[in-house]
PDB file of N, CA and C in Angstrom:
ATOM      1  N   UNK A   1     235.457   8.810 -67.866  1.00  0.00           N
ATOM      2  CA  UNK A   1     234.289   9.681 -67.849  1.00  0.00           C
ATOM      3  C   UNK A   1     233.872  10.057 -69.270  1.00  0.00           C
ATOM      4  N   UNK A   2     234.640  10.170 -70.414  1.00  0.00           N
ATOM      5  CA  UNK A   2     234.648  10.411 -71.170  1.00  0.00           C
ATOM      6  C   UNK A   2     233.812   9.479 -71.937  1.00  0.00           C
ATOM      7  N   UNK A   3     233.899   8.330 -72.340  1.00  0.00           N
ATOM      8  CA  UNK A   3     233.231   7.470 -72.497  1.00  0.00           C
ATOM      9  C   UNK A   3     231.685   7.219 -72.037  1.00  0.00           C
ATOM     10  N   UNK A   4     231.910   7.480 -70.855  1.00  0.00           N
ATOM     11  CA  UNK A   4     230.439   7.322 -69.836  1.00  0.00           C
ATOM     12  C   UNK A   4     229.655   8.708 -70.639  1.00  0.00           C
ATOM     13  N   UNK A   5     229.915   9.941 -70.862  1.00  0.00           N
ATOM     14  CA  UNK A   5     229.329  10.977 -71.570  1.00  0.00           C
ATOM     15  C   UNK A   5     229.090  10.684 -72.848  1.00  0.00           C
ATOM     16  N   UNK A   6     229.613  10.258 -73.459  1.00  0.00           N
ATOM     17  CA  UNK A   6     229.348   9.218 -75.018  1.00  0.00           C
ATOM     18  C   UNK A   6     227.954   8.795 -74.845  1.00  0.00           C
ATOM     19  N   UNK A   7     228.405   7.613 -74.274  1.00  0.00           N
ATOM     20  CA  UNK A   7     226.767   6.622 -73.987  1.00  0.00           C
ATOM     21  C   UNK A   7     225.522   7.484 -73.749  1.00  0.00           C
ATOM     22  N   UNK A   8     226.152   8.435 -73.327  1.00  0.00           N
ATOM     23  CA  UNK A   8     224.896   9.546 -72.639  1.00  0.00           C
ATOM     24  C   UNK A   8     224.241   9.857 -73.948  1.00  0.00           C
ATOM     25  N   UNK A   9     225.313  10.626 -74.455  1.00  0.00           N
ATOM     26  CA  UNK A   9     224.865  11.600 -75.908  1.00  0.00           C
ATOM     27  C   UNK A   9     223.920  10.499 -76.515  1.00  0.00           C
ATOM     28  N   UNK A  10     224.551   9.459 -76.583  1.00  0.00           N
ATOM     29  CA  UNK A  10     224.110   8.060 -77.610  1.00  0.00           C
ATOM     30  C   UNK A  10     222.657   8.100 -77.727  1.00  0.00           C
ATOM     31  N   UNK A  11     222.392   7.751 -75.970  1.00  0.00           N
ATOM     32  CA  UNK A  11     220.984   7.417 -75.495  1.00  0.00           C
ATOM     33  C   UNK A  11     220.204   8.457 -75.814  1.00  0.00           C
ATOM     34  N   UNK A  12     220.702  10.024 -75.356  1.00  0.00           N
ATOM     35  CA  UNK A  12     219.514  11.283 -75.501  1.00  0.00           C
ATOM     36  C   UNK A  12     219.459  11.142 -77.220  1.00  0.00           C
ATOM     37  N   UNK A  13     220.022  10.626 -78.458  1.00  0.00           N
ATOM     38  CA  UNK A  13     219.613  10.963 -79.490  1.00  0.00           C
ATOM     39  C   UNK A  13     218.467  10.015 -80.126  1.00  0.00           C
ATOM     40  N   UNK A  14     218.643   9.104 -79.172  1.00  0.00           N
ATOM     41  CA  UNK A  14     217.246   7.817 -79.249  1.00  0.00           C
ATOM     42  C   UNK A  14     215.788   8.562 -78.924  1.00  0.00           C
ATOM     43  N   UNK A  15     214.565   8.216 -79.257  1.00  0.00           N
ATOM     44  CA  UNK A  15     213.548   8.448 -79.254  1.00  0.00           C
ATOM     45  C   UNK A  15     213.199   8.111 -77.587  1.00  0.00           C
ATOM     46  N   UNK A  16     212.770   9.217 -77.148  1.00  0.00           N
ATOM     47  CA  UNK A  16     212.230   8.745 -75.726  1.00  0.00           C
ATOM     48  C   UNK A  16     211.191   7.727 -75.747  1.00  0.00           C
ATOM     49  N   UNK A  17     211.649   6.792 -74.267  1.00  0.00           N
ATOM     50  CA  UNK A  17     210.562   5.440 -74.226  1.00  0.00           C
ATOM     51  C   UNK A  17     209.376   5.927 -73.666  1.00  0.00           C
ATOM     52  N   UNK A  18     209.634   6.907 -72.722  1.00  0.00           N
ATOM     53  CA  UNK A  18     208.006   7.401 -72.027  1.00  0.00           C
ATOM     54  C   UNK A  18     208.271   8.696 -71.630  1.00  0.00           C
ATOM     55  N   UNK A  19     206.931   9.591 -71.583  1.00  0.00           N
ATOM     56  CA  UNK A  19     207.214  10.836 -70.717  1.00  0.00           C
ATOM     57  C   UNK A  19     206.427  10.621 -69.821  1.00  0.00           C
ATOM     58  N   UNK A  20     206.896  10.817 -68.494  1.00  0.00           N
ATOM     59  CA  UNK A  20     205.863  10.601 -67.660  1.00  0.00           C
ATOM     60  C   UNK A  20     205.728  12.245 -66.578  1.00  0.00           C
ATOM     61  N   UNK A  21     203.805  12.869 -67.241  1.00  0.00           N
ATOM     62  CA  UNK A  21     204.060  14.255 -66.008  1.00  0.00           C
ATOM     63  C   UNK A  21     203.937  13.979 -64.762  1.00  0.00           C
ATOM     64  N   UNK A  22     204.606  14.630 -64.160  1.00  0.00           N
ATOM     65  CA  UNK A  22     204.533  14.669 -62.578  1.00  0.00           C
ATOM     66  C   UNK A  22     204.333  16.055 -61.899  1.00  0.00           C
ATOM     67  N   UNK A  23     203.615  15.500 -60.751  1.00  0.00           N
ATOM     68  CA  UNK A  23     202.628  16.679 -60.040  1.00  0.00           C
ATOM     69  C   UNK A  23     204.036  17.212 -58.860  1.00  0.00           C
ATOM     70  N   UNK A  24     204.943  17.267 -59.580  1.00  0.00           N
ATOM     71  CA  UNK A  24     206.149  18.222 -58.706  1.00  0.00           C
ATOM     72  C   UNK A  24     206.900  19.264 -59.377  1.00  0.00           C
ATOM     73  N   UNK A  25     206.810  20.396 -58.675  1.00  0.00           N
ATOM     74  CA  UNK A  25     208.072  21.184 -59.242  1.00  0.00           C
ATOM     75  C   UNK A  25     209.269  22.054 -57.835  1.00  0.00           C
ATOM     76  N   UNK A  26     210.079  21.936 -58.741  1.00  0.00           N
ATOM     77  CA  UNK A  26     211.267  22.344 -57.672  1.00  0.00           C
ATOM     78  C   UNK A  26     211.857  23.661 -58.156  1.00  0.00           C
ATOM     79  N   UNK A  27     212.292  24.579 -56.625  1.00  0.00           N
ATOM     80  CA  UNK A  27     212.980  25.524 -57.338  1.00  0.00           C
ATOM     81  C   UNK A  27     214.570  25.077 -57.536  1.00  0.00           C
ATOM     82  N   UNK A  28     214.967  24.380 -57.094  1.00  0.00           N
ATOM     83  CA  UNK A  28     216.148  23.761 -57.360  1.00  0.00           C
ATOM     84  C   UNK A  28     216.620  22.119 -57.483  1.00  0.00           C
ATOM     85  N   UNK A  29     217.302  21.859 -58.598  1.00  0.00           N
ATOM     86  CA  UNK A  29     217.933  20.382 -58.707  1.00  0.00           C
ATOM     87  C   UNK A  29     218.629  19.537 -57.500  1.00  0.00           C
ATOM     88  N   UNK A  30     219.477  20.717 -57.023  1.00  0.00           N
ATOM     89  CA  UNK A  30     219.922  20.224 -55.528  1.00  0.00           C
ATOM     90  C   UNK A  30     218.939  19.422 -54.757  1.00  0.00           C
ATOM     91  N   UNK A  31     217.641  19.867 -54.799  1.00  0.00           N
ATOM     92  CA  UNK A  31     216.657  18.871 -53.527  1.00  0.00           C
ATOM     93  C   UNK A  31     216.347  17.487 -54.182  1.00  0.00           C
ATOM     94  N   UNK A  32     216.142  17.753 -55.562  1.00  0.00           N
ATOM     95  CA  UNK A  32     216.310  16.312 -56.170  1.00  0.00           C
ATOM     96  C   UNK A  32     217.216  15.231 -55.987  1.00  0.00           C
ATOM     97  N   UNK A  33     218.403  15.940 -55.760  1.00  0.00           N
ATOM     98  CA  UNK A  33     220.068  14.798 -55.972  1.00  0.00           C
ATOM     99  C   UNK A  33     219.682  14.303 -54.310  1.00  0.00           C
ATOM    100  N   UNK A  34     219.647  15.544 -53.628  1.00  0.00           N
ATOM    101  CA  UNK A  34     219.300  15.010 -52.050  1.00  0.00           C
ATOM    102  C   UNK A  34     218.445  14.060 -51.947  1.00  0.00           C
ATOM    103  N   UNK A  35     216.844  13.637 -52.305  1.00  0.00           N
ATOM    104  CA  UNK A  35     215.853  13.007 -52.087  1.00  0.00           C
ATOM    105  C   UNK A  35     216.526  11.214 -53.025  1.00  0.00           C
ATOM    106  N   UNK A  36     217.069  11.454 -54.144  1.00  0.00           N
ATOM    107  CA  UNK A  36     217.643  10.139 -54.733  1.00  0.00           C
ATOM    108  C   UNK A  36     218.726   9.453 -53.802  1.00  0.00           C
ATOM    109  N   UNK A  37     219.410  10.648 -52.984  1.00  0.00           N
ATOM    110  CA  UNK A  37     220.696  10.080 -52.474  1.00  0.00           C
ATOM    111  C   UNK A  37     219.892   9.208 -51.574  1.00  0.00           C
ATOM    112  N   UNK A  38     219.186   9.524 -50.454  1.00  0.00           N
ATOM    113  CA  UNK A  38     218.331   9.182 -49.851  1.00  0.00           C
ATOM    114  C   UNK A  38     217.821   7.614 -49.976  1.00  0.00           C
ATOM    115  N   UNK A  39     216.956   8.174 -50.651  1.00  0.00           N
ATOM    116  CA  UNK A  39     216.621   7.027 -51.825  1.00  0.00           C
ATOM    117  C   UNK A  39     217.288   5.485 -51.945  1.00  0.00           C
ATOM    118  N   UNK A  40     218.709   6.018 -52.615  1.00  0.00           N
ATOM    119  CA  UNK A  40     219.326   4.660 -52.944  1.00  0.00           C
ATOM    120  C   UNK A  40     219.740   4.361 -51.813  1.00  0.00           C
ATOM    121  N   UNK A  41     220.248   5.208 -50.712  1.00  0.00           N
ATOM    122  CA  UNK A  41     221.216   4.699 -49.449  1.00  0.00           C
ATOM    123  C   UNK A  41     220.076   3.906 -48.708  1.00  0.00           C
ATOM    124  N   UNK A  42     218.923   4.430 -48.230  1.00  0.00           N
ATOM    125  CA  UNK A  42     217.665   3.465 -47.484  1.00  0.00           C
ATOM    126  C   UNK A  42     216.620   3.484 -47.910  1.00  0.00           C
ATOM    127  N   UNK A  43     216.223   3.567 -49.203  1.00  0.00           N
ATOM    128  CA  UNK A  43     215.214   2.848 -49.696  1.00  0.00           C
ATOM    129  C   UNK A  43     213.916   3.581 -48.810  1.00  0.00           C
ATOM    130  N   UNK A  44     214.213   4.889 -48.371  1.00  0.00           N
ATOM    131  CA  UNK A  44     213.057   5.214 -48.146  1.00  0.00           C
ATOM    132  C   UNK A  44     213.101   7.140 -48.829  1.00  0.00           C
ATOM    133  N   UNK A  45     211.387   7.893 -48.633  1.00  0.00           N
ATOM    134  CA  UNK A  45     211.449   8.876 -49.210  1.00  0.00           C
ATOM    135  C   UNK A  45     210.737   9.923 -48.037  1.00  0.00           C
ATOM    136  N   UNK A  46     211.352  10.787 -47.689  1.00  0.00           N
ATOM    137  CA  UNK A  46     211.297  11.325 -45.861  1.00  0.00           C
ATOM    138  C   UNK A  46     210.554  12.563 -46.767  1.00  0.00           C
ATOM    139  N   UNK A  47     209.667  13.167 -46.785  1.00  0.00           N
ATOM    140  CA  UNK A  47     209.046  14.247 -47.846  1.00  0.00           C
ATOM    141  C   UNK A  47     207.556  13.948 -47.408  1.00  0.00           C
ATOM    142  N   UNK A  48     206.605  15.135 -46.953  1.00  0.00           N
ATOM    143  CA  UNK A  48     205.733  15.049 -46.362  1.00  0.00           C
ATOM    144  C   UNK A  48     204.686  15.208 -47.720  1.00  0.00           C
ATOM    145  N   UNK A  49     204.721  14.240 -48.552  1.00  0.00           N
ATOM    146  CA  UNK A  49     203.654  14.344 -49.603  1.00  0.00           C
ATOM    147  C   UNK A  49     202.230  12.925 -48.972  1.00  0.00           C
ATOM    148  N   UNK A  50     201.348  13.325 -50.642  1.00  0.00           N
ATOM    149  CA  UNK A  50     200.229  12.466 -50.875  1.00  0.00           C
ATOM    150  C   UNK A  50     200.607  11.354 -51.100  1.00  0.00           C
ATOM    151  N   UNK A  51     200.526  10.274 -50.504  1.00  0.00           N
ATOM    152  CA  UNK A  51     200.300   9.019 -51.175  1.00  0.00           C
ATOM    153  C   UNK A  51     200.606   8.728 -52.484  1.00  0.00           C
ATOM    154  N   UNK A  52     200.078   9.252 -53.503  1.00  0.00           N
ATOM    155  CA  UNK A  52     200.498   8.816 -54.705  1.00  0.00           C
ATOM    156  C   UNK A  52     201.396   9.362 -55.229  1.00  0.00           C
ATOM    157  N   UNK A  53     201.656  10.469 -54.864  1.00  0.00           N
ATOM    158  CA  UNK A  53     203.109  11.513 -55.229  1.00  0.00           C
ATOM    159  C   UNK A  53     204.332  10.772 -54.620  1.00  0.00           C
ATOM    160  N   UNK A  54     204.278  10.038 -53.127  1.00  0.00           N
ATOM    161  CA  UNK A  54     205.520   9.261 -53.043  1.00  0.00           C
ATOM    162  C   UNK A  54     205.351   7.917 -53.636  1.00  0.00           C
ATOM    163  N   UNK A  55     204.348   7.441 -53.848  1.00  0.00           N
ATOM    164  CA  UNK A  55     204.417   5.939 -54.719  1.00  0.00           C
ATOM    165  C   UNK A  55     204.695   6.480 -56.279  1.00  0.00           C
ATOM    166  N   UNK A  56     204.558   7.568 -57.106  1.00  0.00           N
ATOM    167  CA  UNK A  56     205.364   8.195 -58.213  1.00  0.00           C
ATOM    168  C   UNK A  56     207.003   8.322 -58.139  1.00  0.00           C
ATOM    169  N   UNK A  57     207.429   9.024 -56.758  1.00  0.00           N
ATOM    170  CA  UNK A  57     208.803   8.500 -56.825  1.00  0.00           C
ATOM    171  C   UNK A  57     209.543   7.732 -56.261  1.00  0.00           C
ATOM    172  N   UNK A  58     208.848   6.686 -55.627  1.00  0.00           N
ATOM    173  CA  UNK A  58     209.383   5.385 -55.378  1.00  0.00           C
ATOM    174  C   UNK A  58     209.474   4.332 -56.759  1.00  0.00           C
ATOM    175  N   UNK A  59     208.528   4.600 -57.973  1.00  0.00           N
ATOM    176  CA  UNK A  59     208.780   3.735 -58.917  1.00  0.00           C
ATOM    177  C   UNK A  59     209.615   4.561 -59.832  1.00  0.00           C
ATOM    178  N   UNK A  60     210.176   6.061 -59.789  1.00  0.00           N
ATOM    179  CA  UNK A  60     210.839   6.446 -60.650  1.00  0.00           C
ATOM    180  C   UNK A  60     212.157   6.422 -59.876  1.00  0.00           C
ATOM    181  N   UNK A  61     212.606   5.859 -58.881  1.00  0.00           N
ATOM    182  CA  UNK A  61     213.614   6.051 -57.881  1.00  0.00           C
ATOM    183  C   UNK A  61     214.372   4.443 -58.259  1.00  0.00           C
ATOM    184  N   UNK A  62     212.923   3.614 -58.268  1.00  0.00           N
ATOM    185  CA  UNK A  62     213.181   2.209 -58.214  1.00  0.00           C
ATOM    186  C   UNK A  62     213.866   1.774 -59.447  1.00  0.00           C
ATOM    187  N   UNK A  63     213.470   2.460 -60.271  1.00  0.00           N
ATOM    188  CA  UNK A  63     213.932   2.123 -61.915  1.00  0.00           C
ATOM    189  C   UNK A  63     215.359   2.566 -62.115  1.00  0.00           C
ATOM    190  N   UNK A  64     215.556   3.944 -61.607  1.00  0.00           N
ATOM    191  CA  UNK A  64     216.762   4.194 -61.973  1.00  0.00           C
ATOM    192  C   UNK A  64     218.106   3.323 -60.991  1.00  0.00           C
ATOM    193  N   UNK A  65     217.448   2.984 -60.062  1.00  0.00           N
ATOM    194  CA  UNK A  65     218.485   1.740 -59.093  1.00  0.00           C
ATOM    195  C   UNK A  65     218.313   0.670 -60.118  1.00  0.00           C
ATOM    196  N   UNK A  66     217.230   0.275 -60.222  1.00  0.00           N
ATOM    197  CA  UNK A  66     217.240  -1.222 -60.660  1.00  0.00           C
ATOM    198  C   UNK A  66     217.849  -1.764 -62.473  1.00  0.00           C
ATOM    199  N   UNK A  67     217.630  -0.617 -63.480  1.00  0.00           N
ATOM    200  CA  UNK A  67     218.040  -0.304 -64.869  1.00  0.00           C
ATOM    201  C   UNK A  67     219.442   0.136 -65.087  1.00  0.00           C
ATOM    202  N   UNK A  68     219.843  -0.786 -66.100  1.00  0.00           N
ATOM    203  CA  UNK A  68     220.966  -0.478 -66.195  1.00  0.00           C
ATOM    204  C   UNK A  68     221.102   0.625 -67.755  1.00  0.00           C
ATOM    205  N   UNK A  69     221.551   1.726 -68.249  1.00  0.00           N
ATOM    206  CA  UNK A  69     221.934   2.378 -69.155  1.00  0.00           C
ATOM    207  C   UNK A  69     220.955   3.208 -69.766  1.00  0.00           C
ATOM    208  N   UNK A  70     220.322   4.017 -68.697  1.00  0.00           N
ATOM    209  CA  UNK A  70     219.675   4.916 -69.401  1.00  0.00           C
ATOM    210  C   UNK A  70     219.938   6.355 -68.707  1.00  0.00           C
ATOM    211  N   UNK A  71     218.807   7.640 -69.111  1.00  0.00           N
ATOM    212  CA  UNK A  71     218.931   9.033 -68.763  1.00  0.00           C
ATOM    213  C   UNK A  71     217.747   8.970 -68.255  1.00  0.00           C
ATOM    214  N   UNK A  72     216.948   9.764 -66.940  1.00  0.00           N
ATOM    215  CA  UNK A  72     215.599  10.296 -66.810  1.00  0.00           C
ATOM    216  C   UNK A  72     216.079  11.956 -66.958  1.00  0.00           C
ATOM    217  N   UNK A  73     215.626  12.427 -68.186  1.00  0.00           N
ATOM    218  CA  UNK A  73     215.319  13.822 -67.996  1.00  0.00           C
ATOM    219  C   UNK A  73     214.296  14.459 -67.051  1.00  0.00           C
ATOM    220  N   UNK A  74     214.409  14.801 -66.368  1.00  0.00           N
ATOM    221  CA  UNK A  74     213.552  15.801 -65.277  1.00  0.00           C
ATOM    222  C   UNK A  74     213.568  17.211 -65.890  1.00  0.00           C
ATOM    223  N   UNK A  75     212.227  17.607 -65.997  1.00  0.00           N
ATOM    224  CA  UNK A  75     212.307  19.215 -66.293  1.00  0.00           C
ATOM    225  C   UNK A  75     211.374  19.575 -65.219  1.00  0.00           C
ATOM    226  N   UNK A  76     211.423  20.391 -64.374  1.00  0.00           N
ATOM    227  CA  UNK A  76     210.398  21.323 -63.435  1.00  0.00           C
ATOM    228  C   UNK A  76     210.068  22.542 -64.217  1.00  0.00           C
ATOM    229  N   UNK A  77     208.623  22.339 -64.415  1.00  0.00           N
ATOM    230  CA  UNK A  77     207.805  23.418 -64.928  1.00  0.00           C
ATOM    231  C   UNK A  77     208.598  24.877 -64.355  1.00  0.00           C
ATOM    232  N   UNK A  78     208.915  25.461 -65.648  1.00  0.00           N
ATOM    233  CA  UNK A  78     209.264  27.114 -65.203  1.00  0.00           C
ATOM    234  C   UNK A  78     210.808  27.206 -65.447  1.00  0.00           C
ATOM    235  N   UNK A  79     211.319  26.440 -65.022  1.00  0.00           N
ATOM    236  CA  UNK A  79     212.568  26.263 -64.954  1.00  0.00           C
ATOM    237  C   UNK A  79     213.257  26.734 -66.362  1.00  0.00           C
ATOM    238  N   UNK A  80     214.594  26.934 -66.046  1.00  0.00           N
ATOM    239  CA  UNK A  80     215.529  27.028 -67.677  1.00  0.00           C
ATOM    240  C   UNK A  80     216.479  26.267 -68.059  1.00  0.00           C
ATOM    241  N   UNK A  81     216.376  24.996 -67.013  1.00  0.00           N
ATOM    242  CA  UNK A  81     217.375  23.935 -67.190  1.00  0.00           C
ATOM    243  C   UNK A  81     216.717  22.661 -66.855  1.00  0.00           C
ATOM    244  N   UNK A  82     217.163  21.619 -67.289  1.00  0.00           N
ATOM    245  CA  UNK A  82     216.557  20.140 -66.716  1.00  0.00           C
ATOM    246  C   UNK A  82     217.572  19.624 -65.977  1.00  0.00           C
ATOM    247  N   UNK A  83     217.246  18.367 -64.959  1.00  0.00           N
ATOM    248  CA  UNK A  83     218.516  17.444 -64.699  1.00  0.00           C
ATOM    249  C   UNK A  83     218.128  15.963 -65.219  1.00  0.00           C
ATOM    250  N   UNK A  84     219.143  15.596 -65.549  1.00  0.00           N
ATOM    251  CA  UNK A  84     219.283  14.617 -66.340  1.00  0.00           C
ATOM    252  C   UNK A  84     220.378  13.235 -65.313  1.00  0.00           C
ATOM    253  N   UNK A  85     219.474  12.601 -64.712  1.00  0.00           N
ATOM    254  CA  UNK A  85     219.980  11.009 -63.481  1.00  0.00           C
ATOM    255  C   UNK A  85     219.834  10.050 -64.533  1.00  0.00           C
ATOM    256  N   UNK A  86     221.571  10.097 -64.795  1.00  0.00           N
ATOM    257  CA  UNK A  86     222.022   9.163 -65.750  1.00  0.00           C
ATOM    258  C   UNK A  86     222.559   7.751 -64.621  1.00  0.00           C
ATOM    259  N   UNK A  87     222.526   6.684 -65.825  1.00  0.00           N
ATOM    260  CA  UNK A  87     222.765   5.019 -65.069  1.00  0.00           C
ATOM    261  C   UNK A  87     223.628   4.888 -66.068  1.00  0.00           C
ATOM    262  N   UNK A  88     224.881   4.599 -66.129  1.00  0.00           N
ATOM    263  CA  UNK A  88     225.705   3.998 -67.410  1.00  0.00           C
ATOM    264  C   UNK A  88     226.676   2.718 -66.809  1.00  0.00           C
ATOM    265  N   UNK A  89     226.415   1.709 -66.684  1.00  0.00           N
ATOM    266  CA  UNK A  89     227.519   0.386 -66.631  1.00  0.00           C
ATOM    267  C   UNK A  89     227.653   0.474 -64.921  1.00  0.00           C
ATOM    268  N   UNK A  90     226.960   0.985 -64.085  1.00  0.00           N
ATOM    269  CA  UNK A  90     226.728   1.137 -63.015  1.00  0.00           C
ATOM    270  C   UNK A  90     226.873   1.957 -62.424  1.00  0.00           C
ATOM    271  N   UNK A  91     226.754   2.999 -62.762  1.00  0.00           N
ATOM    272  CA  UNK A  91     227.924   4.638 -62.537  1.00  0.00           C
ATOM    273  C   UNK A  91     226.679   5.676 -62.509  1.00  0.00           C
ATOM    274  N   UNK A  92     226.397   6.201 -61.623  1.00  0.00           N
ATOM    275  CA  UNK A  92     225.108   7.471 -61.452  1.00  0.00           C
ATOM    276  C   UNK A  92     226.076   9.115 -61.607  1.00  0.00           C
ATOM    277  N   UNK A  93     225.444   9.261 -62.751  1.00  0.00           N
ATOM    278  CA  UNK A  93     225.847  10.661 -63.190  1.00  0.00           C
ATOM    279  C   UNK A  93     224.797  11.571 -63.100  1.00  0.00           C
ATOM    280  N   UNK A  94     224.771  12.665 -62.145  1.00  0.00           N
ATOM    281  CA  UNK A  94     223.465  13.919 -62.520  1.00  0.00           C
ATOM    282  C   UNK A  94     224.393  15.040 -63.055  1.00  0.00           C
ATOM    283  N   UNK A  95     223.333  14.997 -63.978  1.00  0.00           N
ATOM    284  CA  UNK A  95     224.010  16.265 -65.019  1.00  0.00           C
ATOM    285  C   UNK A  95     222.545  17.113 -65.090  1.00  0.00           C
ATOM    286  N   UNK A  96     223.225  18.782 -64.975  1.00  0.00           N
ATOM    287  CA  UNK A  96     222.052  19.801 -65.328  1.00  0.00           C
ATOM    288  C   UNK A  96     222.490  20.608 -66.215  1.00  0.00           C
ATOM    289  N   UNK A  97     221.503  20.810 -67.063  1.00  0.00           N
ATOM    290  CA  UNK A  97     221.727  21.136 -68.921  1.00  0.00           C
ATOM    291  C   UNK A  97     220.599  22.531 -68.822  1.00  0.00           C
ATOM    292  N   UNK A  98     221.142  23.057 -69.624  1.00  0.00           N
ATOM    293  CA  UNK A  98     220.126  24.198 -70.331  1.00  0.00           C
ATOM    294  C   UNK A  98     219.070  23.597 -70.856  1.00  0.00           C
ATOM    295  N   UNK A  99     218.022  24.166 -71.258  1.00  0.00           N
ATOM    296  CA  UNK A  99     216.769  23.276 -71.870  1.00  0.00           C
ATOM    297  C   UNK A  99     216.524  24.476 -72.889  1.00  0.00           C
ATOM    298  N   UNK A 100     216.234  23.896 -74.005  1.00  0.00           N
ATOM    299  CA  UNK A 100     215.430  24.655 -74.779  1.00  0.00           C
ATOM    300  C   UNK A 100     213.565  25.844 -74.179  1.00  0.00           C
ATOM    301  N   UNK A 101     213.672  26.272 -74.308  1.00  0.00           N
ATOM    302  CA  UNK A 101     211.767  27.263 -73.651  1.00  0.00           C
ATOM    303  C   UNK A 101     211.196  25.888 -74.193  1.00  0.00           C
ATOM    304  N   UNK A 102     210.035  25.261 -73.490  1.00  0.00           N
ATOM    305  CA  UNK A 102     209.296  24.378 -73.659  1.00  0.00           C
ATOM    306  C   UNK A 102     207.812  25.329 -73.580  1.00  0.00           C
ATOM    307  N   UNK A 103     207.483  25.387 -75.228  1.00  0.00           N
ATOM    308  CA  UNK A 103     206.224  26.010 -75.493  1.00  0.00           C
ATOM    309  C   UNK A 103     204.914  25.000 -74.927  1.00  0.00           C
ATOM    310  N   UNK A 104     203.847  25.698 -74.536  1.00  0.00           N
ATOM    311  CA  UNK A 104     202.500  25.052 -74.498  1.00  0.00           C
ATOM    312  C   UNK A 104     202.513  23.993 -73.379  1.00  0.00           C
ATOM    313  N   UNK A 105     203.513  23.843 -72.574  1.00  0.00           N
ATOM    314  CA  UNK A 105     203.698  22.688 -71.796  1.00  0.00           C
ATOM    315  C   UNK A 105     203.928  23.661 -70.210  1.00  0.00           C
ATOM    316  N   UNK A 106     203.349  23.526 -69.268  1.00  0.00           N
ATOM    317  CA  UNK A 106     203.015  23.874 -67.878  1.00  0.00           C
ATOM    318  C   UNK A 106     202.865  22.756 -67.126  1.00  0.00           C
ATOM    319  N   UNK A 107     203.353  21.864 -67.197  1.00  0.00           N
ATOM    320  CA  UNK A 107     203.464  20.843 -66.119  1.00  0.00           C
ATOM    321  C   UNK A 107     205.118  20.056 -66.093  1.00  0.00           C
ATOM    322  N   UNK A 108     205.280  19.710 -65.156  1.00  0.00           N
ATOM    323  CA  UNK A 108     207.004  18.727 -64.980  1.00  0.00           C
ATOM    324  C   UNK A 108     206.723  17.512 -65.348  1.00  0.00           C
ATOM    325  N   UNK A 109     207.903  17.274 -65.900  1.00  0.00           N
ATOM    326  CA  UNK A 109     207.798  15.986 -66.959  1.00  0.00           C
ATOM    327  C   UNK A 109     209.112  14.965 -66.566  1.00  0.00           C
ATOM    328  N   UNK A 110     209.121  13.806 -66.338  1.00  0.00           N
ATOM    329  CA  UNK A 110     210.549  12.905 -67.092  1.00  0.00           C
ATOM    330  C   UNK A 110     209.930  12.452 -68.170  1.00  0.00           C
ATOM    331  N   UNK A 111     211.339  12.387 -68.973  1.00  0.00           N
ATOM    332  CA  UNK A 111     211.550  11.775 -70.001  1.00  0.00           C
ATOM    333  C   UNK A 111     212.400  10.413 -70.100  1.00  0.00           C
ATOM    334  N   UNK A 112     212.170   8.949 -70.475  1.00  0.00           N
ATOM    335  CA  UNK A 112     212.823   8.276 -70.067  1.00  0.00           C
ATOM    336  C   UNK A 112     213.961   7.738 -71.607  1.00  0.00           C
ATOM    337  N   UNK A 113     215.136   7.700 -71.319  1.00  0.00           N
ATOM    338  CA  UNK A 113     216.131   7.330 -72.842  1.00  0.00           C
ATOM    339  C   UNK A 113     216.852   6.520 -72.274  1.00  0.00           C
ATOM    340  N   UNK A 114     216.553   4.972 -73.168  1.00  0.00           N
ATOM    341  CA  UNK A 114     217.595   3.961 -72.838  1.00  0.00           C
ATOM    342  C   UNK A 114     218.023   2.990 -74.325  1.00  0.00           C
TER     343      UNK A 114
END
């Protein structure tokens, strides 16, 4: 595990490849880990959204199955922590971190580090 947290650090000190906002916020990380578990076990997303809000996390769902060695930072607007659905050598780690106050910014974001 120790190692696998390495790679982590490694990747978050790299320049993020994309931020991508998203029209979701959660009051808790828990419903997130639930909706991925989901996710990877049948490939489907049971959540009574819009159309394009589940085709948003079917391609951010799809990536983190299909990519090997990166972090998606997730921050939900408001929040005081992010979670961070790490991929390392095939190994799914969610980790939730303190976040710095994110000034001027009111919308939920991933961040993608690989």
């Amino acid at each position: 595990m120790e190692e696998i947290l390495k790679q982590i650090k490694v990747l978050l000190k790299k320049p993020t490849k994309k931020i991508i906002y998203i029209p979701f916020e959660v009051k808790s990380y828990t419903s997130v880990i639930e909706i991925w578990k989901n996710y990877k076990n049948f490939k489907k997303i049971n959540l009574s959204l819009k159309e394009i809000q589940k085709r948003i996390l079917y391609n951010i769902f799809s990536f983190h199955l299909e990519h090997e060695n990166h972090v998606l930072l997730y921050y939900s607007n408001n929040q005081k922590d992010c979670l961070m659905l790490c991929k390392i050598n095939g190994k799914y780690i969610n980790i939730k971190a303190p976040i710095d106050p994110i000034k001027d910014i009111e919308k939920s974001f991933i961040a993608v580090y690989c």
